[in-house]
N, C-alpha and C. Protein backbone atom coordinates (compact mmCIF):
# COMPACT_ATOMS: atom_id res chain seq x y z
N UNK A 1 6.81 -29.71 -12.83
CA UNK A 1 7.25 -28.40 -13.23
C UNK A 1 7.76 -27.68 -11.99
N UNK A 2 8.77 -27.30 -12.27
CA UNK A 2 9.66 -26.63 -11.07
C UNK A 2 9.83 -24.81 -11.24
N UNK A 3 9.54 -24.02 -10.54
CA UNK A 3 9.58 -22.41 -10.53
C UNK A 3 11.02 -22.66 -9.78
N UNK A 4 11.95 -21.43 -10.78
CA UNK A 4 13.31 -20.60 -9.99
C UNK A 4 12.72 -19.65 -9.66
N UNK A 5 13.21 -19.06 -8.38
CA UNK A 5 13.05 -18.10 -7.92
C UNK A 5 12.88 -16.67 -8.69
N UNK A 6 13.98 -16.32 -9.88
CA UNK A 6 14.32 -15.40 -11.10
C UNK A 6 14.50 -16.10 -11.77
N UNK A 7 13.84 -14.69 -12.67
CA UNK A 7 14.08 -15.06 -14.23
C UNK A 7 14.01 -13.98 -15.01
N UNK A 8 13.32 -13.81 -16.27
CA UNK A 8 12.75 -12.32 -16.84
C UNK A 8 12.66 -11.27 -15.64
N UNK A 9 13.43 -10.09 -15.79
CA UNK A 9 13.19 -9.02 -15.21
C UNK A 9 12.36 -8.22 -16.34
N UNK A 10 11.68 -7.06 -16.07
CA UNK A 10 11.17 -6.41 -16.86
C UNK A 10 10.91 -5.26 -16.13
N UNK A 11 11.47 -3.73 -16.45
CA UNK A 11 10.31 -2.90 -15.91
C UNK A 11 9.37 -2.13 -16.37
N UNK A 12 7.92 -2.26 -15.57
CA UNK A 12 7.28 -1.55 -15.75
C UNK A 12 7.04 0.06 -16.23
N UNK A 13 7.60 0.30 -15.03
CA UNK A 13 7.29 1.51 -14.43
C UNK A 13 8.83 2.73 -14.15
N UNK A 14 8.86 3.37 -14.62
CA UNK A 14 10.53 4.24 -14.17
C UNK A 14 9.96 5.55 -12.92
N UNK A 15 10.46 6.26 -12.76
CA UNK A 15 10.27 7.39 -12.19
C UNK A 15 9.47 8.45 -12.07
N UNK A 16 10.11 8.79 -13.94
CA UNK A 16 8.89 10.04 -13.87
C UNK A 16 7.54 9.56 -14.18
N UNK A 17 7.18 8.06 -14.69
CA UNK A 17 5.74 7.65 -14.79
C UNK A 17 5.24 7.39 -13.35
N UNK A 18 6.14 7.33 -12.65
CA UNK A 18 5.45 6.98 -10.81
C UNK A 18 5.13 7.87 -10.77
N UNK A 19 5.68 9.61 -10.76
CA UNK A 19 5.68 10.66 -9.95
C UNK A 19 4.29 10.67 -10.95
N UNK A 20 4.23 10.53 -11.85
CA UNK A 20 2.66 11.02 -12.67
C UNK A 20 1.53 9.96 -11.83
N UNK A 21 1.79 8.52 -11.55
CA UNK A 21 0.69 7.80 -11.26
C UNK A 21 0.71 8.42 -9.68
N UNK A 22 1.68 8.58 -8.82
CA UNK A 22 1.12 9.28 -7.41
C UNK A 22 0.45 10.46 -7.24
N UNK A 23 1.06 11.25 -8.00
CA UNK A 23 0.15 12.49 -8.61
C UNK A 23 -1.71 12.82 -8.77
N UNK A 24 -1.40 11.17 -9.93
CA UNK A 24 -3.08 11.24 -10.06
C UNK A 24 -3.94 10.35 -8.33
N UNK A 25 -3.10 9.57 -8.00
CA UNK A 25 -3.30 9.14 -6.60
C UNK A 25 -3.59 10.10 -5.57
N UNK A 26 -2.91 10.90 -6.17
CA UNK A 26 -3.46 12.52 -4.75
C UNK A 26 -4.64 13.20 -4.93
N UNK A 27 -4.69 12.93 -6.45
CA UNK A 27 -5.91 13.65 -6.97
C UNK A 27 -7.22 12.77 -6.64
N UNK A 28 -6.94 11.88 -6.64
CA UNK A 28 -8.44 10.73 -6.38
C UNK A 28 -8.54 10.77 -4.57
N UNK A 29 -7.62 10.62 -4.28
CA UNK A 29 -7.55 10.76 -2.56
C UNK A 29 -7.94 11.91 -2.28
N UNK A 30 -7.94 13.50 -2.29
CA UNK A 30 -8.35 14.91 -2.47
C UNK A 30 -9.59 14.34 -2.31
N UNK A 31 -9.99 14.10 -3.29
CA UNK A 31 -11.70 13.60 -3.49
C UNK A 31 -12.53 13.13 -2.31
N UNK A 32 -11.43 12.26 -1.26
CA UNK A 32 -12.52 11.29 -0.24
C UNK A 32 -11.86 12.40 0.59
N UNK A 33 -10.91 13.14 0.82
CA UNK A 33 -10.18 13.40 1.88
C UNK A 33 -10.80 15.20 2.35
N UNK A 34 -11.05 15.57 1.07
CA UNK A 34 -10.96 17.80 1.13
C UNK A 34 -11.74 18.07 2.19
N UNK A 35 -13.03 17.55 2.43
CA UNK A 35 -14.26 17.83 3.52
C UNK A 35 -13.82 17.04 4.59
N UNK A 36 -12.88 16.92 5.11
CA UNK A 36 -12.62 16.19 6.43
C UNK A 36 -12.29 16.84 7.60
N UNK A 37 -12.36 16.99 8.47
CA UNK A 37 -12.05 17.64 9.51
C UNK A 37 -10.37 16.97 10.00
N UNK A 38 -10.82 15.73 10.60
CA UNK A 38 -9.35 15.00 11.07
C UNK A 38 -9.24 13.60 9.68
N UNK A 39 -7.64 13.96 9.40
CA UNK A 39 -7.49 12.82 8.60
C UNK A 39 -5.76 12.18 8.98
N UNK A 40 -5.86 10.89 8.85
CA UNK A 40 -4.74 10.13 8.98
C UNK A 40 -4.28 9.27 7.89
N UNK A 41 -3.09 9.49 7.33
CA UNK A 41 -2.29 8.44 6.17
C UNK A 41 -1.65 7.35 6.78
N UNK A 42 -1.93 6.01 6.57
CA UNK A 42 -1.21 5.09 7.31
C UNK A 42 -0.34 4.14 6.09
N UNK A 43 0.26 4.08 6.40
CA UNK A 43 1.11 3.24 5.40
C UNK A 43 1.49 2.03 6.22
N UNK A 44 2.03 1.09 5.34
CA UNK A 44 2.08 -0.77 5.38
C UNK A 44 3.38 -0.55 5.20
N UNK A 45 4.42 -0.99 6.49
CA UNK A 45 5.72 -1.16 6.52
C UNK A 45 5.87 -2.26 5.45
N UNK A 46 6.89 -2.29 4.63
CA UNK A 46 7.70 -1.49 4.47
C UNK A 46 7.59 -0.34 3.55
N UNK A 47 7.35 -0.89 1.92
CA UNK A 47 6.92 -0.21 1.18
C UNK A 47 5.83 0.57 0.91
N UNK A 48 5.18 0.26 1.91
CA UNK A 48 3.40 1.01 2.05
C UNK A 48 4.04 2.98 2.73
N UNK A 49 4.77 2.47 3.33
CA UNK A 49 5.06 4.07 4.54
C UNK A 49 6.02 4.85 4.04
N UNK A 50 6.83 4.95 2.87
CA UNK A 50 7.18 5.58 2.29
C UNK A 50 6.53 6.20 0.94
N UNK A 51 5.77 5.60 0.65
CA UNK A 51 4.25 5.82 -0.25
C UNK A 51 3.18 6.57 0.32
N UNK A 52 2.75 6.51 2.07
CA UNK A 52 2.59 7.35 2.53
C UNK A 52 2.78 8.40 2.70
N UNK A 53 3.95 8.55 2.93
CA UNK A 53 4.63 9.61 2.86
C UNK A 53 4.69 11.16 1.94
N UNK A 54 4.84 10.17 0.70
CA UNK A 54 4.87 10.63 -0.80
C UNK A 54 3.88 11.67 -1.30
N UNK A 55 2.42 10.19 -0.55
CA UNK A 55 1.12 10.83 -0.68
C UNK A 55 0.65 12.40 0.29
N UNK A 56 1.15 12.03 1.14
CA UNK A 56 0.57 12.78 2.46
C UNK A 56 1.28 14.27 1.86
N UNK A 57 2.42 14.31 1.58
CA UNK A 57 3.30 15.62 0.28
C UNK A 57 2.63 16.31 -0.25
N UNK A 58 1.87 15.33 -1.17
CA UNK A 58 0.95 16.09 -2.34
C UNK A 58 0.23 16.79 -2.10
N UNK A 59 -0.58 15.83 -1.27
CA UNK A 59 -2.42 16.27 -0.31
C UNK A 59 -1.72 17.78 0.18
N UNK A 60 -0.56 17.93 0.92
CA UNK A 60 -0.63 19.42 1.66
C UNK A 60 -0.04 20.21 0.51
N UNK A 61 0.90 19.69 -0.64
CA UNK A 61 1.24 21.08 -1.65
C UNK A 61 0.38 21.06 -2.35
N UNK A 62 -0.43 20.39 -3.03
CA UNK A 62 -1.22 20.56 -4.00
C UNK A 62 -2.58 20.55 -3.87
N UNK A 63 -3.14 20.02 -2.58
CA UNK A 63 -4.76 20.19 -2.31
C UNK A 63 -4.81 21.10 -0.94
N UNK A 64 -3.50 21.25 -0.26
CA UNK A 64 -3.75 21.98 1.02
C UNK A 64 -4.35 21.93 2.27
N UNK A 65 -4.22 20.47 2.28
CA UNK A 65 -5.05 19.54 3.17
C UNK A 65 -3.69 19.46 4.48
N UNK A 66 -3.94 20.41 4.85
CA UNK A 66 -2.71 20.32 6.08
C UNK A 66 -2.90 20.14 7.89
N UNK A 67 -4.28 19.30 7.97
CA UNK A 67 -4.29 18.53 8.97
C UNK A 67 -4.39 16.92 9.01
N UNK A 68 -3.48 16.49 8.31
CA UNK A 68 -3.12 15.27 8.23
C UNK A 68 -2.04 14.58 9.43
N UNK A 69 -2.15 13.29 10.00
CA UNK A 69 -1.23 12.92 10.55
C UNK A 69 -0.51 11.58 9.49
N UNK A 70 0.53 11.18 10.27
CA UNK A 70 0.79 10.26 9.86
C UNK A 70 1.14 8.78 10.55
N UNK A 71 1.07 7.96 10.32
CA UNK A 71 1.30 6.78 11.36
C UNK A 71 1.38 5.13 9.77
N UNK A 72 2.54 4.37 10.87
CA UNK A 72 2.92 3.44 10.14
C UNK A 72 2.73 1.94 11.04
N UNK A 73 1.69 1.02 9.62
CA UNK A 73 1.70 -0.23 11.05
C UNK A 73 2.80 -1.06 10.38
N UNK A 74 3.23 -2.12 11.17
CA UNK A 74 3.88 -3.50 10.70
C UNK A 74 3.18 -4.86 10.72
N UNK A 75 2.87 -4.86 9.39
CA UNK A 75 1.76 -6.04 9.26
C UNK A 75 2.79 -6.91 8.07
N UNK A 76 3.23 -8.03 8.12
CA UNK A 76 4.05 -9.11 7.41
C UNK A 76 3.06 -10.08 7.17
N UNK A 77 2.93 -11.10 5.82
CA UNK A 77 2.81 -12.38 5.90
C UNK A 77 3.61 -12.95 4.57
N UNK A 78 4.04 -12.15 3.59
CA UNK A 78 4.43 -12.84 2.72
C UNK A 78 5.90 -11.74 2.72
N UNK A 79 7.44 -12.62 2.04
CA UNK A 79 8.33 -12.47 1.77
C UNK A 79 8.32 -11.24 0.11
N UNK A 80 9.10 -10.53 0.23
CA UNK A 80 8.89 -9.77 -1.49
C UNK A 80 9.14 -10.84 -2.27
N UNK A 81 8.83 -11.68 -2.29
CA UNK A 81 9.36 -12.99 -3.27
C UNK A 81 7.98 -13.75 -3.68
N UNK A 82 6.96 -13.40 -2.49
CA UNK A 82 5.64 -14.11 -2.18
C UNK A 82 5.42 -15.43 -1.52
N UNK A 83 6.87 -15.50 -0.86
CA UNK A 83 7.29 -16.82 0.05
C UNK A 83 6.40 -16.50 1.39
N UNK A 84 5.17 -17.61 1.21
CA UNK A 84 4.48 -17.36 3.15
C UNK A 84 5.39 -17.24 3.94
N UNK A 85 5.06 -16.47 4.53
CA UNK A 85 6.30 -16.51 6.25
C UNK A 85 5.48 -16.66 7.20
N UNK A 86 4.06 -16.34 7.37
CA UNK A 86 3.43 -16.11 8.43
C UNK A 86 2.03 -16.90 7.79
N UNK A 87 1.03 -18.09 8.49
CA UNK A 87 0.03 -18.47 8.26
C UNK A 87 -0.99 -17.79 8.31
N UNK A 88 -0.83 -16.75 9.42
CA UNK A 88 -1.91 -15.78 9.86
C UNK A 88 -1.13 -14.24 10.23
N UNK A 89 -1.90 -13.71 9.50
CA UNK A 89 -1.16 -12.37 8.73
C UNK A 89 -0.75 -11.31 9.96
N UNK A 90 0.32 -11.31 10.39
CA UNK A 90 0.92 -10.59 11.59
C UNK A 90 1.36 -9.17 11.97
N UNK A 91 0.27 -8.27 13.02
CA UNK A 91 0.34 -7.57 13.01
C UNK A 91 1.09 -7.12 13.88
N UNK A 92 2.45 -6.40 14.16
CA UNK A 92 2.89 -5.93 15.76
C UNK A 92 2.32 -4.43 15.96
N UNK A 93 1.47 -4.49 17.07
CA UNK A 93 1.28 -3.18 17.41
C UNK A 93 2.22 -2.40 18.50
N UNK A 94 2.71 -1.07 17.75
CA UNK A 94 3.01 -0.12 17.87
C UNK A 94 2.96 0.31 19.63
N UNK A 95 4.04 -0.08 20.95
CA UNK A 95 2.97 0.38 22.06
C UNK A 95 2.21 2.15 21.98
N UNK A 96 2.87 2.95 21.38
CA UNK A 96 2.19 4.22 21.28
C UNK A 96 1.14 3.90 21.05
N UNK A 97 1.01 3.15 20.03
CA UNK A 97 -1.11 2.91 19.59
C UNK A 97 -1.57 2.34 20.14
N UNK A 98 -1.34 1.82 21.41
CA UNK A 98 -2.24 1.26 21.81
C UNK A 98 -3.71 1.31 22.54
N UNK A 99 -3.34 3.04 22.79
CA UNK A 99 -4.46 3.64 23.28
C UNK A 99 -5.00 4.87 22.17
N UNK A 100 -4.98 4.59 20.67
CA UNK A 100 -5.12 5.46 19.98
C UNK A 100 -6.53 5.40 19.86
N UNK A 101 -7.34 6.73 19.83
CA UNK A 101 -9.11 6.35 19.44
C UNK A 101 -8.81 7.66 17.83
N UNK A 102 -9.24 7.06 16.92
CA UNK A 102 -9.50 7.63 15.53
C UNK A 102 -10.89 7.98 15.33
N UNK A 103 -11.69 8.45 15.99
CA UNK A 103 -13.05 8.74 16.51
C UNK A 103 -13.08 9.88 15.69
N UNK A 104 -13.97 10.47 14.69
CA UNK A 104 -14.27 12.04 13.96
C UNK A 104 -12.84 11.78 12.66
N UNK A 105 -12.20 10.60 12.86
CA UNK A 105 -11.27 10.10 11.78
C UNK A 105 -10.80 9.72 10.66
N UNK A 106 -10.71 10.28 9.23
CA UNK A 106 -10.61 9.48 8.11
C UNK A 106 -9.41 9.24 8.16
N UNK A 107 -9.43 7.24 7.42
CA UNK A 107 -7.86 7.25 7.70
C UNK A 107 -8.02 6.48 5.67
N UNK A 108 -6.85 7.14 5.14
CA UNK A 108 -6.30 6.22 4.09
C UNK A 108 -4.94 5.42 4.04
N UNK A 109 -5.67 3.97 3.96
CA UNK A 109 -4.17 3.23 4.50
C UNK A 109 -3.65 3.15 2.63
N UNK A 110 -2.12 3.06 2.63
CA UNK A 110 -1.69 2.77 1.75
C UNK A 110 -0.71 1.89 1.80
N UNK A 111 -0.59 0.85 0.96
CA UNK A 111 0.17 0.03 0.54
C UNK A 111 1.01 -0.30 -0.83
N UNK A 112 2.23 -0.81 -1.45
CA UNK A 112 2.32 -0.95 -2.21
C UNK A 112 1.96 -1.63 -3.46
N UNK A 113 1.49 -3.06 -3.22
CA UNK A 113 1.32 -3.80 -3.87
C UNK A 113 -0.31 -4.44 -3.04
N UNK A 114 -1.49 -4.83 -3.60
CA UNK A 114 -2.49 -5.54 -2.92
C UNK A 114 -2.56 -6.81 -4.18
N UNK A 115 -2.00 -7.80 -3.24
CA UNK A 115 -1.92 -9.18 -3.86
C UNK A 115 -3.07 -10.13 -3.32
N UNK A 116 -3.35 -10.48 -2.18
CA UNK A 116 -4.57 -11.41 -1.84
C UNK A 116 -5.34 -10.56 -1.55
N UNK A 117 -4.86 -9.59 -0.30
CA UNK A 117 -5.72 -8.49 0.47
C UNK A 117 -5.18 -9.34 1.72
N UNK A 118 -4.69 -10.35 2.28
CA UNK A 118 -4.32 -10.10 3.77
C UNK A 118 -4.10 -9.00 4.21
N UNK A 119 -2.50 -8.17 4.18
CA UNK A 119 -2.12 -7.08 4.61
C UNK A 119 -3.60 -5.97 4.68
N UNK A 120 -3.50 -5.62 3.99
CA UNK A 120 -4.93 -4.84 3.93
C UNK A 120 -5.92 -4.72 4.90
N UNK A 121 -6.62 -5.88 4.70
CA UNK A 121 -8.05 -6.75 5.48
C UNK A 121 -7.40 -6.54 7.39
N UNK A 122 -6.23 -6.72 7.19
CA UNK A 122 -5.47 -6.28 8.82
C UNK A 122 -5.72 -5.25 9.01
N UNK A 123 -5.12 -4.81 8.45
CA UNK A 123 -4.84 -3.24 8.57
C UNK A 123 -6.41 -2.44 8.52
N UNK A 124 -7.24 -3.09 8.00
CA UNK A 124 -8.64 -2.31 8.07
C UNK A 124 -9.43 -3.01 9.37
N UNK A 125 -9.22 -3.96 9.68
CA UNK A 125 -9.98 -4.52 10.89
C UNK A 125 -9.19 -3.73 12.18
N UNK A 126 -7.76 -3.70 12.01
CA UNK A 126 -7.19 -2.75 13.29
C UNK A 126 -7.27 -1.61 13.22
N UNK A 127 -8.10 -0.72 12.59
CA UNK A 127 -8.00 0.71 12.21
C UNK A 127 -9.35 0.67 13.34
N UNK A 128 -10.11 -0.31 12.64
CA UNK A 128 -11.97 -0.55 12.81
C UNK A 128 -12.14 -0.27 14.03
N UNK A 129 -10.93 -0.96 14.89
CA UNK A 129 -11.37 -1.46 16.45
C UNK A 129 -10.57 -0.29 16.98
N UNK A 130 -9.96 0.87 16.38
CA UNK A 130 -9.56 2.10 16.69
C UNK A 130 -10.54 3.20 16.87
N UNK A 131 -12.41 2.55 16.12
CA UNK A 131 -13.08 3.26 16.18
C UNK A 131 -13.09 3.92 15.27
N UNK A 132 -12.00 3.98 14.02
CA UNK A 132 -11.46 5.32 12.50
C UNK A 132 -12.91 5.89 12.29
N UNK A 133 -13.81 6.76 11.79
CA UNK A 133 -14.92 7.22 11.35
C UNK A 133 -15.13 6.64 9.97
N UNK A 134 -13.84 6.35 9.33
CA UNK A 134 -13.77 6.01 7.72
C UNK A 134 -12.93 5.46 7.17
N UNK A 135 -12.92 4.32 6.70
CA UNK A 135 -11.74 3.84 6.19
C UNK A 135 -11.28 3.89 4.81
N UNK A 136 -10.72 4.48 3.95
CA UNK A 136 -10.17 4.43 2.64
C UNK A 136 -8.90 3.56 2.51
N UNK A 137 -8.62 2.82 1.36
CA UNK A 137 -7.48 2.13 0.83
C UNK A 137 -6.73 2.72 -0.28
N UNK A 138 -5.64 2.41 -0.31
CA UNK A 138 -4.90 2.99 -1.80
C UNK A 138 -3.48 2.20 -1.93
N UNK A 139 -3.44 1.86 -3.25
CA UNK A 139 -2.35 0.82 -3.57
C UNK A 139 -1.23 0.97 -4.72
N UNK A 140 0.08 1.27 -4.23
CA UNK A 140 0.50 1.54 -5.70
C UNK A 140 0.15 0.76 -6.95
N UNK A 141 0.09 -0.45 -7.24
CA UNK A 141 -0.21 -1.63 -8.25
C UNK A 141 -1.36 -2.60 -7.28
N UNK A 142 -2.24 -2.92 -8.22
CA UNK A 142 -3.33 -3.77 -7.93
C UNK A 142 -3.59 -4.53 -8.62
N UNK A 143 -2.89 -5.90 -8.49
CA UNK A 143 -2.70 -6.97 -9.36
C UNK A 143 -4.19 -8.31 -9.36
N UNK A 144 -5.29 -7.40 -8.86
CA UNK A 144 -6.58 -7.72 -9.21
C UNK A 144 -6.61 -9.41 -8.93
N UNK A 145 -6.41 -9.75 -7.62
CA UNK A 145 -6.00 -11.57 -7.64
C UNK A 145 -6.53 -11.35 -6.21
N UNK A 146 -7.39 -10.21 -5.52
CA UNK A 146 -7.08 -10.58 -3.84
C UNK A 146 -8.58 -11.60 -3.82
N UNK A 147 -8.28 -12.24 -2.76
CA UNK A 147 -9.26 -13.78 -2.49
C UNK A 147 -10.14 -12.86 -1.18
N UNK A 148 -9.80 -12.23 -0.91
CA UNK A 148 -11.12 -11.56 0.80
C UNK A 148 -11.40 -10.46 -0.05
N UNK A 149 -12.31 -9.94 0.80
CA UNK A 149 -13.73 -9.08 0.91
C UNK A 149 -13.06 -7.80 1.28
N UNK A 150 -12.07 -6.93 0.21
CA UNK A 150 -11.37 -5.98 0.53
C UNK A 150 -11.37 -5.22 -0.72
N UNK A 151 -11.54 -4.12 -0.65
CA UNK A 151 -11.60 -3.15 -1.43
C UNK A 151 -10.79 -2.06 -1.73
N UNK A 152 -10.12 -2.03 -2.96
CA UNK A 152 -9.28 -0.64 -3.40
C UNK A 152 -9.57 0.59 -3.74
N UNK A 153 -10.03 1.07 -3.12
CA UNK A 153 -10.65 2.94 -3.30
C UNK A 153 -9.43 3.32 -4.53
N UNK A 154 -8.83 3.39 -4.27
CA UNK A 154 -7.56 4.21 -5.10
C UNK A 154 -6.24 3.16 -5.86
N UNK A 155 -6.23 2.71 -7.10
CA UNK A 155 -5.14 2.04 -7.44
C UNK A 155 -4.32 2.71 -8.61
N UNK A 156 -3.03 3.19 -8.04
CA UNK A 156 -1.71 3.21 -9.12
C UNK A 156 -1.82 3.13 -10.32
N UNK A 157 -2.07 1.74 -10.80
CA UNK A 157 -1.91 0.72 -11.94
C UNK A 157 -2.60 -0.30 -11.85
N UNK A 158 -2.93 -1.11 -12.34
CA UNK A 158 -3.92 -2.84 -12.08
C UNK A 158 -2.87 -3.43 -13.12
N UNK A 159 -2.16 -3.98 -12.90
CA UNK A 159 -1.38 -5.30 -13.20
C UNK A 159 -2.30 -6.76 -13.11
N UNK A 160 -2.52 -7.13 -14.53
CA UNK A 160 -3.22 -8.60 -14.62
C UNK A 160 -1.88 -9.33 -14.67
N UNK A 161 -1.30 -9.91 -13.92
CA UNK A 161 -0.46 -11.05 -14.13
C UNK A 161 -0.45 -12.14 -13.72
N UNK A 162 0.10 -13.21 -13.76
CA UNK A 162 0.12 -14.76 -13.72
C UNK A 162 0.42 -14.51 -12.20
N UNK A 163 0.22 -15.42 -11.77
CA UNK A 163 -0.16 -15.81 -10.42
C UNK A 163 1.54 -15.99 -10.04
N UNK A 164 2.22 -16.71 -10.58
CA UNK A 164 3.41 -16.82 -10.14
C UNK A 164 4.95 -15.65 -10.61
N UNK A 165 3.98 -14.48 -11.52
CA UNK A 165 4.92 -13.50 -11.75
C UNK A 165 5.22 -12.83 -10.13
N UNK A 166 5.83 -12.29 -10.63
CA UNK A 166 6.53 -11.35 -9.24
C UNK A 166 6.14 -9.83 -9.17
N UNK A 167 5.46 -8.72 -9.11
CA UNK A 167 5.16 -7.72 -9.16
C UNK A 167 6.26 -6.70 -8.08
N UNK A 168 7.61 -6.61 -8.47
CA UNK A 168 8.65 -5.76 -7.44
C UNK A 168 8.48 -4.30 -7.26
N UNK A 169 8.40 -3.84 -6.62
CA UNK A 169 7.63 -2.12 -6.10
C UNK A 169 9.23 -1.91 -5.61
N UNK A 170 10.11 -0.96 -6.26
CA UNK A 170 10.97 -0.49 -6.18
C UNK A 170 11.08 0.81 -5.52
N UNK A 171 11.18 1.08 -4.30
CA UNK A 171 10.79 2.50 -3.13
C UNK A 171 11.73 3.11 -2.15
N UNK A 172 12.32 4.51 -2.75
CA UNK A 172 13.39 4.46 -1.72
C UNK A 172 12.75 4.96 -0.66
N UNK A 173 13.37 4.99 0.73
CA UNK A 173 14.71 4.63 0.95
C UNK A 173 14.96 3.39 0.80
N UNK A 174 14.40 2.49 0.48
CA UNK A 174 14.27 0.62 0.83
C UNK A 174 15.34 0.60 -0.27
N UNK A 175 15.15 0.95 -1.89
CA UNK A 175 16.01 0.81 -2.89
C UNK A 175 16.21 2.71 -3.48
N UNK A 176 17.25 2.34 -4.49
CA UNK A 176 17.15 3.61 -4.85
C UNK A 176 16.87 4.48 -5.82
N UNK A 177 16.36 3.74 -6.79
CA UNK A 177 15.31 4.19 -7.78
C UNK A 177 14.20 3.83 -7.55
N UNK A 178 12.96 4.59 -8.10
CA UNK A 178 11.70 4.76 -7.73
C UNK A 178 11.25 3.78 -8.85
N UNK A 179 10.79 2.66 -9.03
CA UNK A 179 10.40 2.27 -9.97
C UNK A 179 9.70 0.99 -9.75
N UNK A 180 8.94 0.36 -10.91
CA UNK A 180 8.34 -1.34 -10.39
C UNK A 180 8.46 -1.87 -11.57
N UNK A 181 9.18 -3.61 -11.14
CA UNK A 181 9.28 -4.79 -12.09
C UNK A 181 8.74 -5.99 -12.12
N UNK A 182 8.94 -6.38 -13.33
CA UNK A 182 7.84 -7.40 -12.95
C UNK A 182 9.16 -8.56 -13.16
N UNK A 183 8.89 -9.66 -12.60
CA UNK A 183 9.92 -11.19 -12.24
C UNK A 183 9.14 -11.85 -12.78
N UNK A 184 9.80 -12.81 -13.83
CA UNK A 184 9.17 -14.07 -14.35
C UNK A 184 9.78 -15.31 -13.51
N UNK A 185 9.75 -16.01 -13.31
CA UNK A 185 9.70 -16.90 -12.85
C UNK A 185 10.55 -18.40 -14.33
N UNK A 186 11.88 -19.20 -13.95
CA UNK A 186 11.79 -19.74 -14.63
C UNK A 186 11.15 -21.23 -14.34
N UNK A 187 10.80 -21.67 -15.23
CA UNK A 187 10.14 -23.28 -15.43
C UNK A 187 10.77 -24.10 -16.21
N UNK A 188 11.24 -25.01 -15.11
CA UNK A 188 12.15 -26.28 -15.17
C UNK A 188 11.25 -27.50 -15.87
């Protein structure tokens, strides 16, 4: 049995149902975030840091949480296709961060999609050794399949799908509608 790359497109998700699921995403984040003194939004290049972004919006118009920073890592191992690229999940650090201490710190990293939890599990072990005071997660879609010891504080949506569907997180500036599809895969 042979997988094409495409096949069934489908979408999920359009616009104004995102702006409602980030919405309620601000509202659950509010929750870990209102009593904080220092807090940081980190987002997962690519699609994670414009989701950041989004989030970090809300938190100051709508909860008023306006000592937030923001910061973006670059952590790669899989292609948007779910093609490995990297055996061991690759982080480039930032030289600005390299002397960052997150000490008295809550940080919520966000990402788009949490498929194994590599990206993630990075991104929380390099926060760790930053010293963060707290680590929170948040994911637009959580396709409930990750294999490590990583945890979603905050999820979008939970997408149960087949292992070889495609879960596409549609995010501008990257694309230009706000939206997510799902890719079937054909079988030869």
């Amino acid at each position: 049995m042979e997988f094409l790359p495409y096949g069934d497109r489908t979408c999920l998700y359009q616009t104004t149902q995102l702006d409602a699921v980030l919405d309620q995403m601000a509202w659950q984040a509010a929750g870990f975030l209102t009593a904080k003194e220092r807090i940081m939004i980190v987002g997962i290049l690519r699609r994670g840091a414009p989701l950041a972004e989004m989030l970090h919006d809300r938190l100051m118009r709508d909860f008023k949480l306006a000592k937030m920073d923001l910061m973006n890592l670059q952590i790669k191992r899989y292609a948007d296709d779910l093609t490995l690229l990297y055996p061991e999940t690759k982080l480039t650090e930032n030289k600005k961060h390299t002397a960052l201490n997150l000490a008295d710190t809550t940080v919520l990293v966000v990402d788009d999609v949490m498929y194994r939890g590599h990206s993630m599990l990075r991104a929380v072990e390099y926060l760790a050794r930053k010293q963060a005071a707290e680590i929170r997660t948040a994911v637009l879609v959580d396709r409930g399949a990750n294999k490590l010891p990583i945890r979603v504080d905050i999820a979008g949506v939970r997408l149960d799908v087949a292992p070889t569907d495609i879960i596409e997180c549609n995010v501008p500036p990257y694309e230009t509608e706000f939206k997510i599809d799902l890719l079937k895969p054909i079988i030869n």
